[in-house]
C-alpha atoms as a PDB file:
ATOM      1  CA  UNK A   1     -38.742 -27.220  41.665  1.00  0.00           C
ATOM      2  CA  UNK A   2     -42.178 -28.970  41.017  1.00  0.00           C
ATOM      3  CA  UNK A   3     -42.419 -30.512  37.768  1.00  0.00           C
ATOM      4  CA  UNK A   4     -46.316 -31.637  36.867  1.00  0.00           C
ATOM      5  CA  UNK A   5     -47.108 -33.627  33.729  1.00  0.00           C
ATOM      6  CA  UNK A   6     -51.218 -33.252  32.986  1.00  0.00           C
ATOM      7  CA  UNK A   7     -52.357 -36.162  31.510  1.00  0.00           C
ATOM      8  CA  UNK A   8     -54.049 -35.406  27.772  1.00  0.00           C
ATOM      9  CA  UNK A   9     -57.062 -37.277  28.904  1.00  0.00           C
ATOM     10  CA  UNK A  10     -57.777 -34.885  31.903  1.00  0.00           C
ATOM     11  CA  UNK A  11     -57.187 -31.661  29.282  1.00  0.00           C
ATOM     12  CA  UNK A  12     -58.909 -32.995  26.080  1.00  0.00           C
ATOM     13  CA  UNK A  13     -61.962 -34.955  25.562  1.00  0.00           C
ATOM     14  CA  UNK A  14     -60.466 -38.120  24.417  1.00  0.00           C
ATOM     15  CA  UNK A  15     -63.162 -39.584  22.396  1.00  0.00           C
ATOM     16  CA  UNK A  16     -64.022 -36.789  20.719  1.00  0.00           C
ATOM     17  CA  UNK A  17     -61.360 -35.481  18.232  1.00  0.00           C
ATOM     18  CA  UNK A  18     -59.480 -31.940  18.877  1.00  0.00           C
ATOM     19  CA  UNK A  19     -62.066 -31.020  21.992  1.00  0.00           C
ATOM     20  CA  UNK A  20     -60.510 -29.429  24.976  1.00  0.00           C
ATOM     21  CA  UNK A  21     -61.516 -30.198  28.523  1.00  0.00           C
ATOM     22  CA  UNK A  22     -62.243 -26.104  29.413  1.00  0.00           C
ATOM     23  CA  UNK A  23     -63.973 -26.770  32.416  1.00  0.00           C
ATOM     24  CA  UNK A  24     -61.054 -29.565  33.299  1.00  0.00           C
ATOM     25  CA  UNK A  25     -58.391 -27.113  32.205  1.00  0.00           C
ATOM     26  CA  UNK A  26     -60.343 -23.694  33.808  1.00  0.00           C
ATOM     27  CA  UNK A  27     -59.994 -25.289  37.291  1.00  0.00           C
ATOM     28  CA  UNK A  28     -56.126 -27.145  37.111  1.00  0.00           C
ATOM     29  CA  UNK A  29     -55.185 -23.334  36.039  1.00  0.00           C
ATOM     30  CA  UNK A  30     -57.045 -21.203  38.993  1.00  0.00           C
ATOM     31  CA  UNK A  31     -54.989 -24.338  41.728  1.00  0.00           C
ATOM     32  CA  UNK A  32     -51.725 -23.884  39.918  1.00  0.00           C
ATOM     33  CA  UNK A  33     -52.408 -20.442  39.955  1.00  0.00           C
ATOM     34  CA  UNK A  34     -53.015 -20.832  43.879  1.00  0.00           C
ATOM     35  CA  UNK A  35     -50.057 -22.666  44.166  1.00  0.00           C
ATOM     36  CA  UNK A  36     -47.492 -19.898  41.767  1.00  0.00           C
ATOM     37  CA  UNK A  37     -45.296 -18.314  42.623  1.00  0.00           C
ATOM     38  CA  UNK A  38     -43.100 -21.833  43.861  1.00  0.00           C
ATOM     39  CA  UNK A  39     -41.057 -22.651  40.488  1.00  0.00           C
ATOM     40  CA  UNK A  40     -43.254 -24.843  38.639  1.00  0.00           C
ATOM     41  CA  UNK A  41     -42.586 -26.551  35.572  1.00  0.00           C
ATOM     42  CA  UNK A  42     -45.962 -27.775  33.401  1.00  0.00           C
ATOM     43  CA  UNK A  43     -46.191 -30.549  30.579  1.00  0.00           C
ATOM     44  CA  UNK A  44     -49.103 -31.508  28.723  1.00  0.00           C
ATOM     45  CA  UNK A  45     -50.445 -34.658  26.953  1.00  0.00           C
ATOM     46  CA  UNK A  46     -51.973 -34.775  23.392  1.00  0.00           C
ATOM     47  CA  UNK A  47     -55.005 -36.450  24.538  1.00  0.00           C
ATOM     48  CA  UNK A  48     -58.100 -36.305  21.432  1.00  0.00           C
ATOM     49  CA  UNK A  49     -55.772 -33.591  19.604  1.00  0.00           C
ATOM     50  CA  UNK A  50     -51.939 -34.795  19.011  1.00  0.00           C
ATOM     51  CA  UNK A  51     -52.413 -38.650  19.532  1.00  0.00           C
ATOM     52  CA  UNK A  52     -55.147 -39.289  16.996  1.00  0.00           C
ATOM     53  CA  UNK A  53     -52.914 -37.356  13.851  1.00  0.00           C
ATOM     54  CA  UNK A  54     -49.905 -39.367  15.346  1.00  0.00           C
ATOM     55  CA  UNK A  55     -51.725 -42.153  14.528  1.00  0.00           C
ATOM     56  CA  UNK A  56     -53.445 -41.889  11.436  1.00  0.00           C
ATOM     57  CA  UNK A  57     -49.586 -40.472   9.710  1.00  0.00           C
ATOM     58  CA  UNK A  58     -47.869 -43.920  11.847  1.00  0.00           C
ATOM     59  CA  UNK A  59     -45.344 -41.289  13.409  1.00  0.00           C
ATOM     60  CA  UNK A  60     -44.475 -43.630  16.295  1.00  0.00           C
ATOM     61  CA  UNK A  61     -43.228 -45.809  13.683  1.00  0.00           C
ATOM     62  CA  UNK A  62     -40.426 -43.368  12.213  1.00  0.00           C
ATOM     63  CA  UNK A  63     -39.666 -41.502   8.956  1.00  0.00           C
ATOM     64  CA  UNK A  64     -41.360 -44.557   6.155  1.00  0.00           C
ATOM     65  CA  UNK A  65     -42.989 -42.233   3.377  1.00  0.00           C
ATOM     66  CA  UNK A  66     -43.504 -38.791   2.484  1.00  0.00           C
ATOM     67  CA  UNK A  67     -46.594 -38.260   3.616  1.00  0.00           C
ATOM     68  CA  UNK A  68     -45.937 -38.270   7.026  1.00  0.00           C
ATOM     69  CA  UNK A  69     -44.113 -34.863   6.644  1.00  0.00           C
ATOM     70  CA  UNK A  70     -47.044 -33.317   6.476  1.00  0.00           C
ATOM     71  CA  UNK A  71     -48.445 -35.572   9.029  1.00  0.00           C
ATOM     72  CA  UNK A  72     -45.763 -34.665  11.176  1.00  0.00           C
ATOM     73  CA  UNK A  73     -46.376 -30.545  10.801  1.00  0.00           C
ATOM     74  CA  UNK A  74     -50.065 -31.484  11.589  1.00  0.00           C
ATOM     75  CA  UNK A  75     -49.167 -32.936  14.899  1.00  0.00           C
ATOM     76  CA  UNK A  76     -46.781 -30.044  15.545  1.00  0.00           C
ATOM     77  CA  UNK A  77     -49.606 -27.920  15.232  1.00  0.00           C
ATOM     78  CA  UNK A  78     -52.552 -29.800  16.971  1.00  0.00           C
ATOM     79  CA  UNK A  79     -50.578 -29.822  19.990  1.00  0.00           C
ATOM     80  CA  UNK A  80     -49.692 -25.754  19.365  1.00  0.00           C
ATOM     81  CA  UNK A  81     -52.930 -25.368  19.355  1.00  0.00           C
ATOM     82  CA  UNK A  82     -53.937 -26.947  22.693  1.00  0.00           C
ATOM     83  CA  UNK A  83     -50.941 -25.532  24.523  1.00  0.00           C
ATOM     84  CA  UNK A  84     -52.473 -22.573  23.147  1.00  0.00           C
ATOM     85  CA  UNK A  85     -55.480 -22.987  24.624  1.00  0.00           C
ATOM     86  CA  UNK A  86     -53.981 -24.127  28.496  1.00  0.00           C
ATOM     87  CA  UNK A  87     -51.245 -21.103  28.246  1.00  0.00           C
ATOM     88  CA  UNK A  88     -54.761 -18.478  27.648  1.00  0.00           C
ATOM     89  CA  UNK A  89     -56.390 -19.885  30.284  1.00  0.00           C
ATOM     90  CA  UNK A  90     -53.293 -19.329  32.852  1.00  0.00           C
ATOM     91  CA  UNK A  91     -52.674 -15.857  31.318  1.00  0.00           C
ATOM     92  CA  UNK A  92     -56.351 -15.198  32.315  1.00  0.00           C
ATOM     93  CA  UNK A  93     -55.987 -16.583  35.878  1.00  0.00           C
ATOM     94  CA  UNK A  94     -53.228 -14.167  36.338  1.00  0.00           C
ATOM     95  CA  UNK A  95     -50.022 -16.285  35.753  1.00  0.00           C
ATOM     96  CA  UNK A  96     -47.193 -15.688  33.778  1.00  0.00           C
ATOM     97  CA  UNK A  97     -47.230 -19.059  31.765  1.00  0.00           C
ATOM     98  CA  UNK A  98     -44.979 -19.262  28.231  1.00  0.00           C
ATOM     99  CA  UNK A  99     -44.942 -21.627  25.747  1.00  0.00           C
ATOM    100  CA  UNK A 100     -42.131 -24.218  25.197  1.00  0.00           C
ATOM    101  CA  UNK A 101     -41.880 -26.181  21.996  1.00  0.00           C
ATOM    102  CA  UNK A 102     -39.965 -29.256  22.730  1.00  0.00           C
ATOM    103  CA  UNK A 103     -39.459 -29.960  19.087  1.00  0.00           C
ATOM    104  CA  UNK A 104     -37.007 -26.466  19.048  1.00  0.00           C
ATOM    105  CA  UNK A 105     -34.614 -27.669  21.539  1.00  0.00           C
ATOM    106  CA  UNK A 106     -34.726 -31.315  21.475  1.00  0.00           C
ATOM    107  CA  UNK A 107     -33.763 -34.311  19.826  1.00  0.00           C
ATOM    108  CA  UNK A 108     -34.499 -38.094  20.239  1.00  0.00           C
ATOM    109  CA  UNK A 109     -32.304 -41.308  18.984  1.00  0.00           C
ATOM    110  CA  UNK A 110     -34.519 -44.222  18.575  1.00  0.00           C
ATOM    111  CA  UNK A 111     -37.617 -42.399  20.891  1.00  0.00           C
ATOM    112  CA  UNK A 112     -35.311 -41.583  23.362  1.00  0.00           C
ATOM    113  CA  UNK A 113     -34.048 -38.092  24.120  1.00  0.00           C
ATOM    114  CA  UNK A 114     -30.414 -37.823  22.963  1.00  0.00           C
ATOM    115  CA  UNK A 115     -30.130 -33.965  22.857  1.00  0.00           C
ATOM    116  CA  UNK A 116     -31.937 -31.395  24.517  1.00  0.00           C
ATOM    117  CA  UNK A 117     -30.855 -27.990  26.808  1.00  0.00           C
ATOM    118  CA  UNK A 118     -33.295 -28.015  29.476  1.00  0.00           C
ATOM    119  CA  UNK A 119     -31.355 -25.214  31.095  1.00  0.00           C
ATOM    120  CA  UNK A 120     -33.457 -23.126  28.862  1.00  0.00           C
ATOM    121  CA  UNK A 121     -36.362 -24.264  31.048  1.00  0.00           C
ATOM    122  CA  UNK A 122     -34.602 -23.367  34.179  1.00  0.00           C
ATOM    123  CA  UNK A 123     -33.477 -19.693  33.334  1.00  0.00           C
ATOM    124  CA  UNK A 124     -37.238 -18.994  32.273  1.00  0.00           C
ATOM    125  CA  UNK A 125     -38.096 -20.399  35.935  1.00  0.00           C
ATOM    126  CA  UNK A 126     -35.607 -18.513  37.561  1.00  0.00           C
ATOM    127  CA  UNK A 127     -36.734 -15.349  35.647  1.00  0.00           C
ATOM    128  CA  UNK A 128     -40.129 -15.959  37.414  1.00  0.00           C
ATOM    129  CA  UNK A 129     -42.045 -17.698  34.178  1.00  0.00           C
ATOM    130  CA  UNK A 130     -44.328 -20.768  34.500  1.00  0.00           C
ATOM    131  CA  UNK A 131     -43.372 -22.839  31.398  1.00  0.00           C
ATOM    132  CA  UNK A 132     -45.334 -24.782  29.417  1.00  0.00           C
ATOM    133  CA  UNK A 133     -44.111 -27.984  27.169  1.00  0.00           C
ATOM    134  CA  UNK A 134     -45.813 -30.792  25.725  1.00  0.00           C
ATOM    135  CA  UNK A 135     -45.732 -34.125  23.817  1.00  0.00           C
ATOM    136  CA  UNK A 136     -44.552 -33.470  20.585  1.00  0.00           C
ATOM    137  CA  UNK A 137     -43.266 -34.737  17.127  1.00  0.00           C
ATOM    138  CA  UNK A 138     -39.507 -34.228  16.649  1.00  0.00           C
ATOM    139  CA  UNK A 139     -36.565 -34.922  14.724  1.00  0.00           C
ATOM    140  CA  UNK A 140     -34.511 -38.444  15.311  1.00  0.00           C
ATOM    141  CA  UNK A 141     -31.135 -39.319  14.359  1.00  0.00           C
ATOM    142  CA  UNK A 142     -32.542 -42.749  13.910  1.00  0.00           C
ATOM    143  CA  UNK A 143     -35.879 -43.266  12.753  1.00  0.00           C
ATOM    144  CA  UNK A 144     -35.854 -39.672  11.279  1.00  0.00           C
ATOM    145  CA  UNK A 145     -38.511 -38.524  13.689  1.00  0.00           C
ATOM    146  CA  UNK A 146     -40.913 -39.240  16.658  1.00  0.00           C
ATOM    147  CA  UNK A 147     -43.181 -38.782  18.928  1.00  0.00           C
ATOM    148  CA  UNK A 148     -41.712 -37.930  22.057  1.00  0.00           C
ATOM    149  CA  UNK A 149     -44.291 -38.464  24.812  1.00  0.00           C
ATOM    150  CA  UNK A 150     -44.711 -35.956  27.466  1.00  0.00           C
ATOM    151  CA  UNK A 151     -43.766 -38.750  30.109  1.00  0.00           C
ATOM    152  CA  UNK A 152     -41.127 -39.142  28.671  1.00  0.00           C
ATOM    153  CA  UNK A 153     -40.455 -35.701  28.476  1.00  0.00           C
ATOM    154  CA  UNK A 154     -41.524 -34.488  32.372  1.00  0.00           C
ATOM    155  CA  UNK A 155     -39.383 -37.366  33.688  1.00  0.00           C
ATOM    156  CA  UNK A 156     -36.404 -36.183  31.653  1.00  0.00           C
ATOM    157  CA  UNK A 157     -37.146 -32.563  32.883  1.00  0.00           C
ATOM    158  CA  UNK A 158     -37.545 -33.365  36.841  1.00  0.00           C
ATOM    159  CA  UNK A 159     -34.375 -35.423  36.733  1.00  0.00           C
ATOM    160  CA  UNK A 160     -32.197 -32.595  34.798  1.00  0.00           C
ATOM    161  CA  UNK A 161     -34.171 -29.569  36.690  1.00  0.00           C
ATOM    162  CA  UNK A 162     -33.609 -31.446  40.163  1.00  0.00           C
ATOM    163  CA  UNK A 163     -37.057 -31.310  40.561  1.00  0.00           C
ATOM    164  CA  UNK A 164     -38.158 -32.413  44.527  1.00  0.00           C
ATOM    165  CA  UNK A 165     -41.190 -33.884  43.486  1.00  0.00           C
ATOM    166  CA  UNK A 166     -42.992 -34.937  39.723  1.00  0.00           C
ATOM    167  CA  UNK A 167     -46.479 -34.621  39.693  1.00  0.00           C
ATOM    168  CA  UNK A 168     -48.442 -36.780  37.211  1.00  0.00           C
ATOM    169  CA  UNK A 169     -52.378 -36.176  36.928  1.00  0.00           C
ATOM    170  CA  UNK A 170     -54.536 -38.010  35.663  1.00  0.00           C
ATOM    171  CA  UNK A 171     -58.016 -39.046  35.370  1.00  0.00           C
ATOM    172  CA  UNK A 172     -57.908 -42.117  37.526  1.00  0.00           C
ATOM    173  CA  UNK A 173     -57.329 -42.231  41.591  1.00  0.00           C
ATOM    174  CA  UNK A 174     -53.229 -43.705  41.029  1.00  0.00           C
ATOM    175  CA  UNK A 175     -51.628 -47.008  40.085  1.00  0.00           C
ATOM    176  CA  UNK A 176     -54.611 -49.665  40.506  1.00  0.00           C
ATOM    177  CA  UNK A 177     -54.116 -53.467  40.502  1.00  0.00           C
ATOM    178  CA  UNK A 178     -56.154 -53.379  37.037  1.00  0.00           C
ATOM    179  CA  UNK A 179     -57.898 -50.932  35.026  1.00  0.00           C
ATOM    180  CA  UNK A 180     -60.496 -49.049  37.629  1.00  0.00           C
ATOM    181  CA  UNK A 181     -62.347 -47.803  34.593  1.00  0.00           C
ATOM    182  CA  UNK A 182     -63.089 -51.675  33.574  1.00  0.00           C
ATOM    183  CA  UNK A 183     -62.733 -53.657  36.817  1.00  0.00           C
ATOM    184  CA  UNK A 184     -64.713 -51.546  39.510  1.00  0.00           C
ATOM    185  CA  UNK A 185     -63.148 -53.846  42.180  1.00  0.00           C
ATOM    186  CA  UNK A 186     -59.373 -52.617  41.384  1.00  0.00           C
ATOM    187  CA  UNK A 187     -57.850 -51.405  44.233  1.00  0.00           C
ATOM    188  CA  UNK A 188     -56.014 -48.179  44.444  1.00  0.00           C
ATOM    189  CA  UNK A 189     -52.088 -49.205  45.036  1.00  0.00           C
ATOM    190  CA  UNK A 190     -50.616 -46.327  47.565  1.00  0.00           C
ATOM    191  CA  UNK A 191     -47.115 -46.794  47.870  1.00  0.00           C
ATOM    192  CA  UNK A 192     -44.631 -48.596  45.300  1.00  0.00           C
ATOM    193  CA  UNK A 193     -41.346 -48.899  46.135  1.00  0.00           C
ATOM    194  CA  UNK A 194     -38.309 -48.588  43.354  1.00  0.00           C
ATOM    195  CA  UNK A 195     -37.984 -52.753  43.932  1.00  0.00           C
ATOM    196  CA  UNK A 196     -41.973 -53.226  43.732  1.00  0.00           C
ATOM    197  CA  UNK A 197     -41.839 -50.947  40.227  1.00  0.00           C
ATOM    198  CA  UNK A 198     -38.827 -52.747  38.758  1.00  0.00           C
ATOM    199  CA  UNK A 199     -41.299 -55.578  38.887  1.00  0.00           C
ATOM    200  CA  UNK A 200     -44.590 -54.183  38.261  1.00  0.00           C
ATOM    201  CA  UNK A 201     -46.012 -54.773  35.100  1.00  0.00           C
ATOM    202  CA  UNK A 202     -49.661 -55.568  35.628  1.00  0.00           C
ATOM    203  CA  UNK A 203     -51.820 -52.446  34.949  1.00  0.00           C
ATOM    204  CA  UNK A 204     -54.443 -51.954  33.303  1.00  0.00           C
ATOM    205  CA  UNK A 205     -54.441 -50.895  29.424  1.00  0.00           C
ATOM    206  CA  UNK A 206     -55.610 -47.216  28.615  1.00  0.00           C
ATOM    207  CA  UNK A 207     -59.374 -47.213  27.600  1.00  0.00           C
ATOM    208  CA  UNK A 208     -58.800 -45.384  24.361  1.00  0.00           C
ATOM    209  CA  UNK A 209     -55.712 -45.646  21.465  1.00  0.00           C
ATOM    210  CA  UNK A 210     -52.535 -43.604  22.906  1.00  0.00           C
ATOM    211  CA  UNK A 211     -49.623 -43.733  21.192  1.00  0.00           C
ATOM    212  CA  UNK A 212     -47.412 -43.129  23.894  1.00  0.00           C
ATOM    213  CA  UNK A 213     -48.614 -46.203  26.363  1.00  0.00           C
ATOM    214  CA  UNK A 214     -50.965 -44.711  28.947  1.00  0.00           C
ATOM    215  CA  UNK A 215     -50.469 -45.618  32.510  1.00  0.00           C
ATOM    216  CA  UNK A 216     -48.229 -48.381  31.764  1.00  0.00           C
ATOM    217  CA  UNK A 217     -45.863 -45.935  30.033  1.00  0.00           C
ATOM    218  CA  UNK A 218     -46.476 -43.617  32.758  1.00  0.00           C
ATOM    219  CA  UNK A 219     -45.041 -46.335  35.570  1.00  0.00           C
ATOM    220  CA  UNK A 220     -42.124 -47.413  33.077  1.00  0.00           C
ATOM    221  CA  UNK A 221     -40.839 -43.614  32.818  1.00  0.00           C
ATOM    222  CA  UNK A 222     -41.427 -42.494  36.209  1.00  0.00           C
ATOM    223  CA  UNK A 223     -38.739 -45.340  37.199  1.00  0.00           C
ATOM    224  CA  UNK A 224     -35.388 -42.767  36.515  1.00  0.00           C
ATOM    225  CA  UNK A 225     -36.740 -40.360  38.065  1.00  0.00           C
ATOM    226  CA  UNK A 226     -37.393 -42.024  41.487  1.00  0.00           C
ATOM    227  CA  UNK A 227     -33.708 -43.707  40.732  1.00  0.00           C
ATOM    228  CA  UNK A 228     -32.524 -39.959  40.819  1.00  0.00           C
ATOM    229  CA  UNK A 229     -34.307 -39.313  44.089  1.00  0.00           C
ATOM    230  CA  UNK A 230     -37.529 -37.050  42.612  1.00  0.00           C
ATOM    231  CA  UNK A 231     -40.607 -38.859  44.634  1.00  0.00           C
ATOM    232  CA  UNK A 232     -42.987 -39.406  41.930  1.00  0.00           C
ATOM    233  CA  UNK A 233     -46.874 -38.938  42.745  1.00  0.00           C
ATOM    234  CA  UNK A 234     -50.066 -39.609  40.403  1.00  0.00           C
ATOM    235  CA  UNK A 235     -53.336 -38.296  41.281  1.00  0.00           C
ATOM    236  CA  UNK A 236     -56.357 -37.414  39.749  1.00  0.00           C
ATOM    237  CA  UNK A 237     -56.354 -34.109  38.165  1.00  0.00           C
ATOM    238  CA  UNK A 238     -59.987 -33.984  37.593  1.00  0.00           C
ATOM    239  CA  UNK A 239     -60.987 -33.940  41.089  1.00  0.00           C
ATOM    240  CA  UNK A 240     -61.184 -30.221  42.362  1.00  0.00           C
ATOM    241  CA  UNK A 241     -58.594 -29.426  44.692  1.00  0.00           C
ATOM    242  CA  UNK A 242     -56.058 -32.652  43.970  1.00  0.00           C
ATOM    243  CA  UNK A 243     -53.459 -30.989  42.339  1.00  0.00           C
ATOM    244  CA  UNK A 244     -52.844 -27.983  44.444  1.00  0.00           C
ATOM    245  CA  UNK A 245     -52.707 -29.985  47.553  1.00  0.00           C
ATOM    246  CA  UNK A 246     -49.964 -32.183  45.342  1.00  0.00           C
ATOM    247  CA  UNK A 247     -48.348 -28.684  44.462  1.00  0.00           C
ATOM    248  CA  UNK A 248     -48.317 -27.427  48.025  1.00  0.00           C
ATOM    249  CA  UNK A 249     -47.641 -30.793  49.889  1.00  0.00           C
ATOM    250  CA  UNK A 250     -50.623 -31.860  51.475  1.00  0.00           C
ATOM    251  CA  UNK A 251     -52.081 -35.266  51.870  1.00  0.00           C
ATOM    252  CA  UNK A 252     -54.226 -36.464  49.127  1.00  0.00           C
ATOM    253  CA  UNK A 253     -55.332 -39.845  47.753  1.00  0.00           C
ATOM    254  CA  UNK A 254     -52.890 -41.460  45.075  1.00  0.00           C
ATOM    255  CA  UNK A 255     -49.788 -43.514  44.279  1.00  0.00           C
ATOM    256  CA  UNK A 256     -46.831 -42.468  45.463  1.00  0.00           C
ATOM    257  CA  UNK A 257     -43.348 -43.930  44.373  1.00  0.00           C
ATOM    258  CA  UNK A 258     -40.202 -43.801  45.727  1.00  0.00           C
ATOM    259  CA  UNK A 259     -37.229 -45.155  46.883  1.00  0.00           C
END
């Protein structure tokens, strides 16, 4: 099992509000395509079409006013509607992707998944699906709703699927010492160990607003799953040819972490 999270700022155009990346999301689905049928599990970020609604209706924040109902079923939706637009593009390479709603089968308890049956993901797997989740607003028993982030949500469904490896691509080369996209002299870091990541908290922030903490959140997730034995690897998606190497095991540049 292969679980790949694709970062929302390698499918959307970040800085420019509900624009998908279709040449971005054209190639990731012709080399997971290459790479079907091994069971393959896909999650997407919200990128310039989830995040920025998130924001504007302070869903991170919890259940506070009325108005964010509506902001909530507008999140919902913006994400539909760019899973909509990744799940097409699969269909029209050939593979049998299907659309997952996270906010149908799961629930969080303070941000934090507290309920959820991911065997549902498994069975469509086993039936010979490629499924497709994403970031997405849902209920909480404690806040009254979230967001839960698609981190979040890929760690939680490597670790329960007994995934061998998690995937996360995005549009950097790895784990840097600082942020490559502001300090050109950041070096790429290779290899982080489960005692280095305890401890690593020096990365760079994320260039543009994400309410779900960028590559920092990224690291701080990815720690269960390497505690459960899933090697975690972050690439850059954007680069032709990255993530099917990733998919099929071949040497490319990146971060890997692991025990």
């Amino acid at each position: 099992m292969l679980v790949v999270k694709l970062g929302g700022s390698v499918v959307t155009v970040k800085d420019q509000p509900m624009t998908a990346h279709h040449e971005n999301i054209e190639q990731l689905a012709e080399e997971i395509k290459a790479a079907w049928p091994s069971p393959i599990v896909i999650v997407h970020g919200g990128g310039s079409f989830g995040h920025p609604v998130a924001e504007k209706f302070g869903l991170a924040d919890g259940f506070t006013s009325e108005r964010q109902v509506i902001g909530f079923s507008r999140t919902h939706q913006a994400m539909v509607a760019l899973n909509t637009i990744i799940v097409d593009t699969l269909h029209d390479k050939g593979a049998p992707a299907l659309s997952v709603s996270p906010s149908s089968f799961i629930t969080t308890d303070d941000g934090r998944i507290s309920k959820a049956d991911f065997e549902i993901v498994g069975r469509l797997v086993v039936r010979g699906f490629l499924p497709i989740l994403y970031g997405d607003a849902v209920l909480d028993r404690t806040k009254g709703f979230s967001i839960l982030s698609g981190d979040q949500l890929a760690v939680h469904l490597a670790t329960s699927l007994g995934a061998s490896k998690l995937i996360f691509g995005v549009d950097v080369d790895g784990v840097h010492t600082s942020n490559p996209k502001l300090v050109p002299q950041a070096k790429l870091i290779q290899h982080l160990s489960l005692e280095k990541l305890k401890g690593f908290v020096k990365i760079g922030s994320a260039l543009t607003s994400d309410v779900t903490g960028g590559m920092l959140g990224k690291v701080s997730e990815a720690k269960a799953a390497v505690e459960a034995g899933v090697e975690v690897q972050i690439v850059n998606a954007t680069k032709p040819g990255v993530i099917l190497k990733a998919l099929i095991g071949e040497p490319v540049a990146g971060t890997i972490l692991a025990r």
